[in-house]
C-alpha atoms as a PDB file:
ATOM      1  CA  UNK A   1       0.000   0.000   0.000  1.00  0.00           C
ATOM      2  CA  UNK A   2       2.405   2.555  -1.230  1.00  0.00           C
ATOM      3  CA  UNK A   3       4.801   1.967   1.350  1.00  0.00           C
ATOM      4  CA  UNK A   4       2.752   2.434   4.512  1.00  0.00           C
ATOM      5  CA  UNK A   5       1.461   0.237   7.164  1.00  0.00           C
ATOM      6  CA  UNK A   6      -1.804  -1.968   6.584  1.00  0.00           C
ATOM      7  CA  UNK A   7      -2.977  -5.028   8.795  1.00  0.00           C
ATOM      8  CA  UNK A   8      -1.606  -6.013  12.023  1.00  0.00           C
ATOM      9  CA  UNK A   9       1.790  -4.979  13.130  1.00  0.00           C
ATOM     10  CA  UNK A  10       4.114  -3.209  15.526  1.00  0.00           C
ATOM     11  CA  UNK A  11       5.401   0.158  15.936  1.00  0.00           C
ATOM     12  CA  UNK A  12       8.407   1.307  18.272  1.00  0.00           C
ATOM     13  CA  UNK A  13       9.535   4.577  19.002  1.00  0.00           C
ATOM     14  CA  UNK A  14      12.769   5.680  19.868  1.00  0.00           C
ATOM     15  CA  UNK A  15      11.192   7.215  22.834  1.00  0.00           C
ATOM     16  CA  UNK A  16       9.289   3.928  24.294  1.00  0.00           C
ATOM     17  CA  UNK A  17       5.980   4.684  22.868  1.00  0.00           C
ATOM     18  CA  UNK A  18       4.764   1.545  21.211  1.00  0.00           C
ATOM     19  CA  UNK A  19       1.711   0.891  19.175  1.00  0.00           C
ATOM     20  CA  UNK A  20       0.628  -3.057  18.092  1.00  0.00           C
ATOM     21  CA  UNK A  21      -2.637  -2.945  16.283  1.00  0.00           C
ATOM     22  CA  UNK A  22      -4.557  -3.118  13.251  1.00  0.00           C
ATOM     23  CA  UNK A  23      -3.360  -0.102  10.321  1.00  0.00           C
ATOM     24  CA  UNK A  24      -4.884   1.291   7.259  1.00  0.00           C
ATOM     25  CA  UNK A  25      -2.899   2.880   4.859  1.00  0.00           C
ATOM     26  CA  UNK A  26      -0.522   3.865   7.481  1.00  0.00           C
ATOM     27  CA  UNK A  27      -3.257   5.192  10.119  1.00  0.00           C
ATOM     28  CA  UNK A  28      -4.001   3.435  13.078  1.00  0.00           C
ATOM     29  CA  UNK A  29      -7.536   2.300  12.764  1.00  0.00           C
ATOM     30  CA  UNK A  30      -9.495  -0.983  14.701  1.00  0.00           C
ATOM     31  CA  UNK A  31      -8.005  -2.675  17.354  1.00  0.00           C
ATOM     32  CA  UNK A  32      -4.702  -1.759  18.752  1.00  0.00           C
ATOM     33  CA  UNK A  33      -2.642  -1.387  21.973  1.00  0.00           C
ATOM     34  CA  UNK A  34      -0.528   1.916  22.574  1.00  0.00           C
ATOM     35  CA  UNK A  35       1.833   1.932  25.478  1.00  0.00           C
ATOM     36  CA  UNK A  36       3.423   5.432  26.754  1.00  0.00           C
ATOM     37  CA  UNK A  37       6.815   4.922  28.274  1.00  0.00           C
ATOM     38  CA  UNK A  38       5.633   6.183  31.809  1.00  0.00           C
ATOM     39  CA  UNK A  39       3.269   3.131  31.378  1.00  0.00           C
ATOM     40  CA  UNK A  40       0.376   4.615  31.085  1.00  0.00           C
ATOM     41  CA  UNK A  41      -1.996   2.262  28.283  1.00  0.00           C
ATOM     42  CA  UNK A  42      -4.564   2.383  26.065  1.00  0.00           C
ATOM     43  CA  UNK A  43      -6.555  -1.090  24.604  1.00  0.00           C
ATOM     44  CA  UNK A  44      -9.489  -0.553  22.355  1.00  0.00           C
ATOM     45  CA  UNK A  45     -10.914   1.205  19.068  1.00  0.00           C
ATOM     46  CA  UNK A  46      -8.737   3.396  17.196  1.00  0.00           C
ATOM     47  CA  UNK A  47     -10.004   5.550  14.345  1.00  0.00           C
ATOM     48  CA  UNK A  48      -7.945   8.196  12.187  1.00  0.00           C
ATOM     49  CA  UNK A  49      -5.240   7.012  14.443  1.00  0.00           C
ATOM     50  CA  UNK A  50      -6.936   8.349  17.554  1.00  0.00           C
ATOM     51  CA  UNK A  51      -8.400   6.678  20.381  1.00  0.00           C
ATOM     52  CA  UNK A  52     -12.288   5.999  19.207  1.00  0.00           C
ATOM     53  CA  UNK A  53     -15.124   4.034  19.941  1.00  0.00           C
ATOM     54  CA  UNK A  54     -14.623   1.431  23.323  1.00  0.00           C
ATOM     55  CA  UNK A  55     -11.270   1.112  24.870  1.00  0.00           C
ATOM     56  CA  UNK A  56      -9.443   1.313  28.486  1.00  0.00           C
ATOM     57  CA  UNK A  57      -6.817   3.780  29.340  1.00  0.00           C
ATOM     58  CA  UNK A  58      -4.852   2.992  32.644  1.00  0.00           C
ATOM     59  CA  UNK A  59      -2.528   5.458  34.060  1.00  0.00           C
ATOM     60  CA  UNK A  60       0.784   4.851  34.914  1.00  0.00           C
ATOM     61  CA  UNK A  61      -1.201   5.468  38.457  1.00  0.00           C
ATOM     62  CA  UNK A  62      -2.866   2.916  38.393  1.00  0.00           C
ATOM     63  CA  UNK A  63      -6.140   4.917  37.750  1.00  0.00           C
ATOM     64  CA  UNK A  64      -8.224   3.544  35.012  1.00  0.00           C
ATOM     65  CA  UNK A  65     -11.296   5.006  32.640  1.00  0.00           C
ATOM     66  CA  UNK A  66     -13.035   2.226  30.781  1.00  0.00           C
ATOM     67  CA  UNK A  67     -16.244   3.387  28.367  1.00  0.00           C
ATOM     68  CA  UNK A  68     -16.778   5.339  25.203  1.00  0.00           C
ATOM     69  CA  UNK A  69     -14.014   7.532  23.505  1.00  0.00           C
ATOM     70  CA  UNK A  70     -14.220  10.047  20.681  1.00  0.00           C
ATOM     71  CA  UNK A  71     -11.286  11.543  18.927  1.00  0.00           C
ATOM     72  CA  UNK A  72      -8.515  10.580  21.393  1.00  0.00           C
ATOM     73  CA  UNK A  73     -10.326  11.745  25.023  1.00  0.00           C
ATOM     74  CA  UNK A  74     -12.763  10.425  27.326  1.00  0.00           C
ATOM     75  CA  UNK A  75     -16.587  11.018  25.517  1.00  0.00           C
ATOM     76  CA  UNK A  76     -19.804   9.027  26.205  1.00  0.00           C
ATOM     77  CA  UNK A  77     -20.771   6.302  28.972  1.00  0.00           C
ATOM     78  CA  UNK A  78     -17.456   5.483  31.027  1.00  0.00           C
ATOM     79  CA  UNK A  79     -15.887   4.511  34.800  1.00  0.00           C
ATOM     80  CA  UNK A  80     -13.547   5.997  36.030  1.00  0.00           C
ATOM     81  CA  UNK A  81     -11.962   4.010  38.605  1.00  0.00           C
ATOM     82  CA  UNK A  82      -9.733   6.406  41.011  1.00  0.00           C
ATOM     83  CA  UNK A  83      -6.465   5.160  43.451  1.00  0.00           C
ATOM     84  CA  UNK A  84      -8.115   6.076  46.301  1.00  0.00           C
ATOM     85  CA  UNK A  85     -11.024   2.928  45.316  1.00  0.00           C
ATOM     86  CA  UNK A  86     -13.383   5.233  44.075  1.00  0.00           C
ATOM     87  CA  UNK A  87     -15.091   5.247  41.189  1.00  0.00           C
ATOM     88  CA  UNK A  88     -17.465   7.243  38.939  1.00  0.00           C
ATOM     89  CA  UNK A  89     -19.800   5.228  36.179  1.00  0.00           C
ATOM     90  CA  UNK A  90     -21.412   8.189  34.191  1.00  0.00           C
ATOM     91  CA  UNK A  91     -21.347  10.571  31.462  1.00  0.00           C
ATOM     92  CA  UNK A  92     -18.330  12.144  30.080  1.00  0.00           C
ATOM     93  CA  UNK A  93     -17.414  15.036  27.604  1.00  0.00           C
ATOM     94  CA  UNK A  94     -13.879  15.869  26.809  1.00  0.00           C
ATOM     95  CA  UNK A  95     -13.150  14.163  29.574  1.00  0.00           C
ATOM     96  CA  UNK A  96     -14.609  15.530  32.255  1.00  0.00           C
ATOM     97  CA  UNK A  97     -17.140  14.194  34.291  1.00  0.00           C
ATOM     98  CA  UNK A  98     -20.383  16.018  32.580  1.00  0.00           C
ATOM     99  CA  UNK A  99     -24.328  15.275  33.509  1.00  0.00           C
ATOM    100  CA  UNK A 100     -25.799  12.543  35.866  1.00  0.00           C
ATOM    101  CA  UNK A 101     -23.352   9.855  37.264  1.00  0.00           C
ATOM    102  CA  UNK A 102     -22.678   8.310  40.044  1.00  0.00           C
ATOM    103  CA  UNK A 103     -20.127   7.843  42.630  1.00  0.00           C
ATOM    104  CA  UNK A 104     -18.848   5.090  45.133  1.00  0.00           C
ATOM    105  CA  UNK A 105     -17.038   4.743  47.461  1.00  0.00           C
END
């Protein structure tokens, strides 16, 4: 495909980052993993290369936000599950916590 990525592979940065997922034409799109090199993960949909549709994110923390994403933040029906053992199952827009949810502790 004109010298670009497309189907499953593996990308390494110099840096740490790495990315093993599904590509088209040289975008991440589908499945994938992406690993930051504090730790910090995402698993789920990618779209235009951005984190989109279902996926998990887990801090290097330890905190964790599992639910609905829409171009690369936090957007729709998630939880966000805190250090501390709290966590929030609600509504979120550019991820923030944003309209009913609730909270437990």
């Amino acid at each position: 495909m004109n010298n670009k990525q497309h189907g499953q592979g593996e990308e390494i940065w110099s840096d740490g980052q790495i990315y093993r997922g599904n590509y088209v034409k040289g975008i991440r799109q589908g499945m994938g993993e992406y690993i930051w090199p504090d730790g910090s993960k995402y698993v789920g949909e990618f779209v235009n290369g951005k984190q989109h549709g279902k996926g998990t994110y887990i801090w290097s923390s330890g905190k964790k936000y599992e639910g609905d994403w829409k171009n690369g933040t936090e957007n729709g029906e998630g939880t966000m599950h805190s250090t501390d053992g709290t966590r929030y199952e609600g509504h979120f827009v550019d991820g923030m916590k944003h309209g009913k949810g609730r909270l437990f502790w």
